[in-house]
Protein backbone atom coordinates (compact mmCIF):
# COMPACT_ATOMS: atom_id res chain seq x y z
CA UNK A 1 121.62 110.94 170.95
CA UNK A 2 118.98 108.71 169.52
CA UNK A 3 119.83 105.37 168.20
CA UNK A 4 119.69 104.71 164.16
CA UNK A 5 116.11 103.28 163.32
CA UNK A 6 116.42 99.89 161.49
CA UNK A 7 113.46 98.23 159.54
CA UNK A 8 113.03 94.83 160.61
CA UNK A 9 114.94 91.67 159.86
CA UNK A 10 113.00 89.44 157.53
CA UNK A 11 113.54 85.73 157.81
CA UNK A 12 113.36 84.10 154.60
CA UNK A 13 109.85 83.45 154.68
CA UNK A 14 109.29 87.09 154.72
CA UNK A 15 111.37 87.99 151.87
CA UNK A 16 109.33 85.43 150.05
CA UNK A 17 106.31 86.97 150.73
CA UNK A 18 107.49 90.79 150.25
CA UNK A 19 108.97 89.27 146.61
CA UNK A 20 105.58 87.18 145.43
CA UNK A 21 103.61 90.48 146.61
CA UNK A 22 105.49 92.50 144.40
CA UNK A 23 105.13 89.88 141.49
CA UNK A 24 101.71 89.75 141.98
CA UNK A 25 101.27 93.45 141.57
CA UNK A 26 103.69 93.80 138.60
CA UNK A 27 101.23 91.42 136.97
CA UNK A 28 98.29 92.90 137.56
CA UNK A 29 99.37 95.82 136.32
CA UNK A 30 100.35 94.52 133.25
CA UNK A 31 97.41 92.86 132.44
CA UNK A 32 95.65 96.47 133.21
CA UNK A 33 97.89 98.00 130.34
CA UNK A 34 97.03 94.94 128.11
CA UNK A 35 94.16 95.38 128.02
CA UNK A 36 94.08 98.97 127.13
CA UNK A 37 96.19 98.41 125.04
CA UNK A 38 94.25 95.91 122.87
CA UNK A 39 90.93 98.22 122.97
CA UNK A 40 92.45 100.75 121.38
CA UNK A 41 94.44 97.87 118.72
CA UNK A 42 91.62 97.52 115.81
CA UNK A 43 90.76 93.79 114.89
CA UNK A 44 92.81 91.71 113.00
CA UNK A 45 90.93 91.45 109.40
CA UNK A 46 91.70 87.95 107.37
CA UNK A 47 93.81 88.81 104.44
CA UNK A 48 92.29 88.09 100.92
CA UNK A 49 95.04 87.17 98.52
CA UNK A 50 93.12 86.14 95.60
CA UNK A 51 93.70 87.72 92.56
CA UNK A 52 90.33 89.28 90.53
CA UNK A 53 91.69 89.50 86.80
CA UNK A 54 90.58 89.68 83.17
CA UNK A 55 91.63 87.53 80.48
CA UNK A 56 92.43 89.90 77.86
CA UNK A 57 94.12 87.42 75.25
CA UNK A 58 94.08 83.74 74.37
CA UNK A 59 96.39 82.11 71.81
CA UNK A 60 96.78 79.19 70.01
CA UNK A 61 100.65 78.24 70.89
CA UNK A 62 100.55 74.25 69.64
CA UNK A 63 98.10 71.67 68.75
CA UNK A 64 95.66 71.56 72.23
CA UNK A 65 97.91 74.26 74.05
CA UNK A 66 96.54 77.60 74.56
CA UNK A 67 97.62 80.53 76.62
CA UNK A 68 95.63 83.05 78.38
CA UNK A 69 97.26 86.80 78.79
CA UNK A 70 95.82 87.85 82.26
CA UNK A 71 95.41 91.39 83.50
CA UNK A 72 94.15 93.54 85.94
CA UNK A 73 90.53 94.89 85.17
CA UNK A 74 92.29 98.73 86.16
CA UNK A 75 95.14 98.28 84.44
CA UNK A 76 97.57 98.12 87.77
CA UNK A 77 100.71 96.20 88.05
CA UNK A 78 100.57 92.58 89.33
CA UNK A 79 102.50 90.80 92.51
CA UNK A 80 106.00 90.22 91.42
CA UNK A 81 107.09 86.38 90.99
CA UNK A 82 110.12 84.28 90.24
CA UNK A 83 110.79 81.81 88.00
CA UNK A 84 109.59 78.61 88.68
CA UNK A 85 106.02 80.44 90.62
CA UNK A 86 102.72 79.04 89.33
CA UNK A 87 99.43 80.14 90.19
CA UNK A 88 96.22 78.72 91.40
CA UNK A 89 93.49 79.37 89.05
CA UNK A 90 90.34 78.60 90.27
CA UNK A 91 87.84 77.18 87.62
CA UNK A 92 84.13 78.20 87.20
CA UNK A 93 82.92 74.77 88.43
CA UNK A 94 84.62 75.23 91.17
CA UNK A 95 87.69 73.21 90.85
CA UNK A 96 91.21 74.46 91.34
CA UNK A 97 94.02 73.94 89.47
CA UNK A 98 98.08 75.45 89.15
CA UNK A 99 99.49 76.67 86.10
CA UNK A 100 102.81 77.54 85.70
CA UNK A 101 103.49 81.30 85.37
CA UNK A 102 105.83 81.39 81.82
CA UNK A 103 106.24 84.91 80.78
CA UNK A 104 108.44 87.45 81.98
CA UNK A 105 108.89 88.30 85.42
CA UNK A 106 110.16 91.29 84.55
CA UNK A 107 107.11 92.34 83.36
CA UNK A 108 104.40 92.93 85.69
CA UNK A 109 101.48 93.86 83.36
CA UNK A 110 100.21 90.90 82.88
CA UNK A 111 100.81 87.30 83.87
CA UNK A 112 100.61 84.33 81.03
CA UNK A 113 100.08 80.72 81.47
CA UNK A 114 99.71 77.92 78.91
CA UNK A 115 97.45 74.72 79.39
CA UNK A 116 97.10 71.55 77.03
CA UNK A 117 93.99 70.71 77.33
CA UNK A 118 93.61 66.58 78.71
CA UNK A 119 90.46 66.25 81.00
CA UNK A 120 87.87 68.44 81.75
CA UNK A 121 89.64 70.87 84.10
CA UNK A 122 91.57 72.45 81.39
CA UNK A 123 88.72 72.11 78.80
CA UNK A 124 87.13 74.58 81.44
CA UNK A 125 90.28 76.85 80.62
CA UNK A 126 90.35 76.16 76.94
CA UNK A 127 86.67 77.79 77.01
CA UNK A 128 87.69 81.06 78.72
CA UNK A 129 87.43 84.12 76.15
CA UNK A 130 88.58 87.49 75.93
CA UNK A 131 87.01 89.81 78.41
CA UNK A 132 86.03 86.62 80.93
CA UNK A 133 86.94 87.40 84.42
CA UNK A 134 88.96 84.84 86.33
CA UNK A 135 90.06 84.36 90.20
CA UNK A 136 93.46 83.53 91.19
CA UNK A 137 95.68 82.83 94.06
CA UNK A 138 99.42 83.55 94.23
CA UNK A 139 102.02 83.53 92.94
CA UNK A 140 103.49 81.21 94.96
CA UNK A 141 106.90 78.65 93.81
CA UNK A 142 107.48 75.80 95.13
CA UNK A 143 109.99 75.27 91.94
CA UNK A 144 112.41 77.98 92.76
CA UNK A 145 115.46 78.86 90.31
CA UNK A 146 118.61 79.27 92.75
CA UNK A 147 121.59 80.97 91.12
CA UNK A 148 124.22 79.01 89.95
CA UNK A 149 127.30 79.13 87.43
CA UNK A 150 126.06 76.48 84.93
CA UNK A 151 122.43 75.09 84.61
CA UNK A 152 120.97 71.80 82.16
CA UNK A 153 117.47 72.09 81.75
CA UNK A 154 114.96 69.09 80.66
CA UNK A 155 111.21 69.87 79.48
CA UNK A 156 108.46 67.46 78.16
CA UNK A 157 106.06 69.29 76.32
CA UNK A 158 103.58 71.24 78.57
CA UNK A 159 106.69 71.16 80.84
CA UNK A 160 108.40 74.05 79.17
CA UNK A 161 106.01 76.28 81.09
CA UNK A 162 108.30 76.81 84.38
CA UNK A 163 111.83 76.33 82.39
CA UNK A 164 110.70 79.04 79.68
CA UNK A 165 111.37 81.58 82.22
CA UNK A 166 114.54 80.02 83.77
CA UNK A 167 116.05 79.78 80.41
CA UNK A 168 115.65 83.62 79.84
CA UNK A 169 117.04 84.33 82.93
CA UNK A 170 119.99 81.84 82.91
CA UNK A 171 120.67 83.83 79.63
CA UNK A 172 120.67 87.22 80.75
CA UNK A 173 123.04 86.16 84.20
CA UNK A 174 125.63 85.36 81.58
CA UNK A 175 125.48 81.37 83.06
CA UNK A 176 126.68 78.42 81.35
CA UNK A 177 123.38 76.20 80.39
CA UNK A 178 121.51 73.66 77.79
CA UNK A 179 118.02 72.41 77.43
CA UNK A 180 116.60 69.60 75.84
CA UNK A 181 113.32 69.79 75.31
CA UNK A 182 111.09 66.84 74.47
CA UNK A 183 107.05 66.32 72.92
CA UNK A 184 105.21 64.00 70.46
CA UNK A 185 105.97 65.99 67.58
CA UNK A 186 107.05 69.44 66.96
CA UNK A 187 103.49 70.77 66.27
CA UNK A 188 102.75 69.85 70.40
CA UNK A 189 105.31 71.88 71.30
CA UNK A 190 104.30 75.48 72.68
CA UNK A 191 106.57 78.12 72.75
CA UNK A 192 109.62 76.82 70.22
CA UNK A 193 110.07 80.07 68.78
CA UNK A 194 110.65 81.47 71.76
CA UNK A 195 113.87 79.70 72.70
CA UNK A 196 117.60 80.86 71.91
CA UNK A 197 118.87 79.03 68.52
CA UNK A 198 121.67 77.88 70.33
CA UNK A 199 121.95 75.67 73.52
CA UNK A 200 118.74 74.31 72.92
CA UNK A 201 118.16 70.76 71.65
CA UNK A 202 114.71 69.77 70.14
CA UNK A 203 113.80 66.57 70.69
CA UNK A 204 110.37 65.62 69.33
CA UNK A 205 109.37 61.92 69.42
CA UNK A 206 108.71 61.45 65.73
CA UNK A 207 112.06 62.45 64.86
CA UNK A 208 114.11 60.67 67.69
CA UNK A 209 111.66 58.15 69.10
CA UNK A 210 111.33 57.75 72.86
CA UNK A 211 114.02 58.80 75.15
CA UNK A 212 115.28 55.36 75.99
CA UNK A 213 116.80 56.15 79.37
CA UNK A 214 117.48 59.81 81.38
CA UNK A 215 121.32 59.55 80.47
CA UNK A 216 119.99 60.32 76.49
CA UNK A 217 118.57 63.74 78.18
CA UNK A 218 121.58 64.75 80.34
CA UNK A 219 124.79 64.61 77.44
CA UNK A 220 126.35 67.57 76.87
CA UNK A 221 125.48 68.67 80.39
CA UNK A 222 127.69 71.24 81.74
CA UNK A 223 130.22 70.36 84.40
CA UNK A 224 128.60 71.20 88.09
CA UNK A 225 125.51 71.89 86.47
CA UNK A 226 121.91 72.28 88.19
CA UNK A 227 119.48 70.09 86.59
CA UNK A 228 115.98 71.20 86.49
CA UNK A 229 113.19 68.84 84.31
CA UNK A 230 110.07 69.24 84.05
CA UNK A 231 107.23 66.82 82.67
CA UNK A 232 105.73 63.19 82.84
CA UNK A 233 106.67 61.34 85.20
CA UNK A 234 108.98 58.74 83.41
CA UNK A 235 110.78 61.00 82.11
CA UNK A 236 111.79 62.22 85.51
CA UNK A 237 112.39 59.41 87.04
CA UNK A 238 114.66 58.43 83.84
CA UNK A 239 116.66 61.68 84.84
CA UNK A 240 116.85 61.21 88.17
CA UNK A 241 117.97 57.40 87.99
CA UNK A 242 120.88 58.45 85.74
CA UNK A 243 121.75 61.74 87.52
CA UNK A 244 123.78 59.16 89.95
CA UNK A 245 126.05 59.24 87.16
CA UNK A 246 126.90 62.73 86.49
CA UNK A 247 128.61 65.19 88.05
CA UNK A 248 125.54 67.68 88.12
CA UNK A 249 125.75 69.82 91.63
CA UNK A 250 121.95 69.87 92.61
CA UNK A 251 118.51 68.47 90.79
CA UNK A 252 115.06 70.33 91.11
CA UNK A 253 111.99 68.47 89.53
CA UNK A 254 108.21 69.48 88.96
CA UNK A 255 106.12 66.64 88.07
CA UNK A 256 102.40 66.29 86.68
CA UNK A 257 101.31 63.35 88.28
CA UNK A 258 101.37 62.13 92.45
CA UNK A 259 104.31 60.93 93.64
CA UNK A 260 104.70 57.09 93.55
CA UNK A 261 103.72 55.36 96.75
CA UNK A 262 106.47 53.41 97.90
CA UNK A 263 106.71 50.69 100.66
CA UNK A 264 103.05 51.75 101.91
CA UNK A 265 101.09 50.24 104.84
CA UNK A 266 97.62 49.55 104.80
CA UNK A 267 95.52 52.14 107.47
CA UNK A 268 92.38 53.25 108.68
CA UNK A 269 91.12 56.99 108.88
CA UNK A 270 87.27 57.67 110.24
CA UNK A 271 85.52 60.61 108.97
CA UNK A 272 84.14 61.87 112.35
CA UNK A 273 81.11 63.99 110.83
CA UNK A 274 80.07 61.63 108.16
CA UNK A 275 80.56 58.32 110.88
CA UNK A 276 82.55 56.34 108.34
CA UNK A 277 85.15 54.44 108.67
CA UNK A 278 87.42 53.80 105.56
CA UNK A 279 90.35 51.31 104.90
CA UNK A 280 93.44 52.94 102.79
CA UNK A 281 95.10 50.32 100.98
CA UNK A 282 98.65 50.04 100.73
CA UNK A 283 99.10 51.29 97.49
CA UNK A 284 96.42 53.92 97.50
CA UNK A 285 96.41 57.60 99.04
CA UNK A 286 93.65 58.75 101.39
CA UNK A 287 92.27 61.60 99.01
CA UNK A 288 91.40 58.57 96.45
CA UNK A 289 89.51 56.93 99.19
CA UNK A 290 88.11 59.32 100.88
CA UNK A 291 86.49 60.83 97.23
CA UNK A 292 85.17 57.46 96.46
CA UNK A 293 81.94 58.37 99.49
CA UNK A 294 82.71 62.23 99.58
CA UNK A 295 83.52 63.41 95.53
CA UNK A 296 83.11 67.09 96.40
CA UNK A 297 86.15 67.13 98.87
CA UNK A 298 88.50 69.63 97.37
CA UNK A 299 91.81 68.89 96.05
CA UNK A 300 94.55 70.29 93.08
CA UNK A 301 98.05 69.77 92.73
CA UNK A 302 97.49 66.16 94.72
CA UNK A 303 101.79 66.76 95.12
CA UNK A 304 101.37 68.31 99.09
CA UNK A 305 102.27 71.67 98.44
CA UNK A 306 98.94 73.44 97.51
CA UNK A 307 96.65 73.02 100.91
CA UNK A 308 93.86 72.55 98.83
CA UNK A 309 93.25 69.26 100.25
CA UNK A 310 94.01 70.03 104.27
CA UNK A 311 91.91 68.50 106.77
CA UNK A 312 91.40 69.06 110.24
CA UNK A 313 92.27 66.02 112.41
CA UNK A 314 90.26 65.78 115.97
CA UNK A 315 93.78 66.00 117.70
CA UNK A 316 94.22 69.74 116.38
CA UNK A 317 96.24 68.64 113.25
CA UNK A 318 95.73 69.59 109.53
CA UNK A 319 96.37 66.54 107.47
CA UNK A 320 97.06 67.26 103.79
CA UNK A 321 94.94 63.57 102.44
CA UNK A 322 96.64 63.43 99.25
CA UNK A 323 100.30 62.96 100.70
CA UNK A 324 99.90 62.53 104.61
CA UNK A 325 99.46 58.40 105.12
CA UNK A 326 98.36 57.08 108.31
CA UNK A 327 95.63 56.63 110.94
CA UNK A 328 93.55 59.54 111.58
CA UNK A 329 90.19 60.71 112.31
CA UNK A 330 89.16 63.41 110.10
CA UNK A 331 87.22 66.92 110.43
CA UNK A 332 84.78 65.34 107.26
C-alpha cells in the first residue's frame, strides 16, 4: 500500500510568499486588461456648453429696460431651466455678465431676459438688434424656487426678473403668496402688466416714498411663508433685518451688488507670473486689487457663484478673487 502524498508544510513565511506572489500576478494582470481596455475607450472630448443663439426680438418694457427674445438660429428647443436660473451672456467686448432668465419655463422656444441699462456692460446689450448673434452659457440657478405651501415675494425694479417666473408658478401650484414690488416710479417698472391683479402690491417710490424699513415690505405676509426679494442691496438687508420678526419659514435673496465685507483682515497675495506682490486692505476684496495692475482679469457676478473670476493658486487650489480673502500666491 503506498502512503498518501502530502504537499509540504509551509511555515508562515512561506504562506506569505505563496500569498504576495499571487497578488503580484493578480495585478499585473489587471493592469494588462487596463490597458486594453483604455485603447480601445476613445478620448475624453471637453464638453462645450455655450449656447450659439439669435436675438430675434428686442422690446422696450420700461424707461431704460429692454428685453431681448433669444432663439436658436435652427429653430430647436432650448435646455430646460427653473425658476430662479439666469444665464451668462457673454458681451462682444468680451465681458461677461448674468441675466436673469424671466419668461416661461414652460416654454422652451426661446429664452427672454430684461436689462436696465446702468454702465457700459448693458449699454453693450441695449445695442444688440434683431438678427445679432449672441453666445451664452447655462442655464444655471443659483436662486432656486423650492416648493412650499405659502410664498411672499419682494422685487426692486430690475429685480422682478427672477420673481416674474416664481410668481407664475406659485400661481399655477395653487400656493398661498403676495408680492410687493418696488421702483422709482411706475414708468421704471418692466413687466407690470404681466402680474396677477390680485396679490400683488405696487409700490413705486413717487407714490409711497422710500421703504423706510424691511418690516413696510413683509405685512400681509402669509403665515410660514418663504420669502424671496430680489434687488438693491438696502432693500435686502432691510428685509432680512426685520425677517427676525416674522414667522416666515425660510428666506432666499439675489442681490446686485458684492456682498458687504465684514470684520476683514488686511492680507497679502503675490501674483507669481507677473512678480508682484499686492496688499488687500481690510475692507477691500482681492479682485479690486488685483484689477488695479491687471484690468483685463476676468470677472461677472463678483457674488462667488459664477467662476468667472477663479484663479489657480501654486498649492493646486482655485481661488475665486472676488469672494475668497486671504494669503495666496496666484497663477497671474
Amino acid at each position: 500500500m503506498t502512503a498518501p502524498q502530502f504537499p509540504p508544510r509551509l511555515d508562515g513565511s512561506g504562506r506569505r510568499d505563496r500569498l504576495m506572489s499571487t497578488l503580484v500576478a493578480v495585478g499585473a494582470a489587471y493592469r494588462r486588461l487596463a490597458e486594453i481596455s483604455g485603447r480601445r475607450r476613445p478620448p475624453v472630448r471637453q464638453v462645450d456648453r455655450r449656447l450659439q443663439l439669435v436675438v430675434e426680438a428686442v422690446r422696450t418694457e420700461a424707461d431704460g429696460v429692454v428685453s431681448l427674445r433669444l432663439v436658436h438660429p435652427d429653430g430647436n428647443p432650448l435646455p430646460a431651466w427653473r425658476p430662479g436660473a439666469h444665464i451668462d451672456l457673454l458681451l462682444p467686448s468680451g465681458m461677461v455678465r448674468q441675466y436673469s432668465l424671466c419668461g416661461s419655463p414652460s416654454d422652451l422656444s426661446h429664452y427672454r431676459i430684461a436689462v436696465r441699462r446702468i454702465g457700459s456692460a448693458s449699454a453693450e446689450v441695449h445695442a444688440l438688434t434683431a438678427g445679432t448673434r449672441v453666445t451664452l452659457r447655462g442655464p444655471r440657478n443659483a436662486f432656486p424656487f423650492v416648493a412650499a405651501p405659502a410664498y411672499h415675494f419682494v422685487a426692486g425694479g430690475i429685480g422682478i426678473t427672477p420673481i416674474l417666473p416664481m410668481v407664475h408658478r406659485a400661481e399655477a401650484s395653487g400656493a398661498d403668496w403676495r408680492l410687493v414690488y418696488t421702483g422709482r416710479n411706475r414708468e421704471s417698472m418692466p413687466f407690470l402688466d404681466e402680474l396677477p391683479a390680485e396679490r400683488v402690491r405696487i409700490r413705486p417710490d413717487t407714490e409711497f416714498g422710500i421703504p423706510a424699513s424691511g418690516a413696510e415690505l413683509l405685512e400681509e405676509m402669509p403665515d410660514g411663508a418663504s420669502v424671496y426679494c430680489c434687488g438693491p442691496m438696502p432693500m435686502i438687508t432691510g428685509v432680512r433685518v426685520d425677517l427676525a420678526r416674522t414667522g416666515a419659514a425660510a428666506v432666499y435673496f439675489e442681490r446686485f451688488s458684492p456682498p458687504p465685507i465684514v470684520d476683514g483682515q488686511p492680507f497679502r497675495v503675490v501674483l507669481r507670473r507677473s512678480g508682484l506682490t499686492l496688499d488687500v486692505p481690510a475692507d477691500r476684496s482681492t479682485l479690486d486689487v488685483v484689477r488695479e495692475v491687471l484690468p483685463d482679469v476676468p470677472y461677472s457676478c463678483r457674488q462667488g457663484f459664477c467662476g468667472t473670476c477663479e484663479v489657480a493658486a501654486e498649492d493646486g487650489g482655485r481661488v475665486r478673487i472676488c469672494v475668497d480673502r486671504g494669503p495666496a500666491v496666484l497663477e497671474l
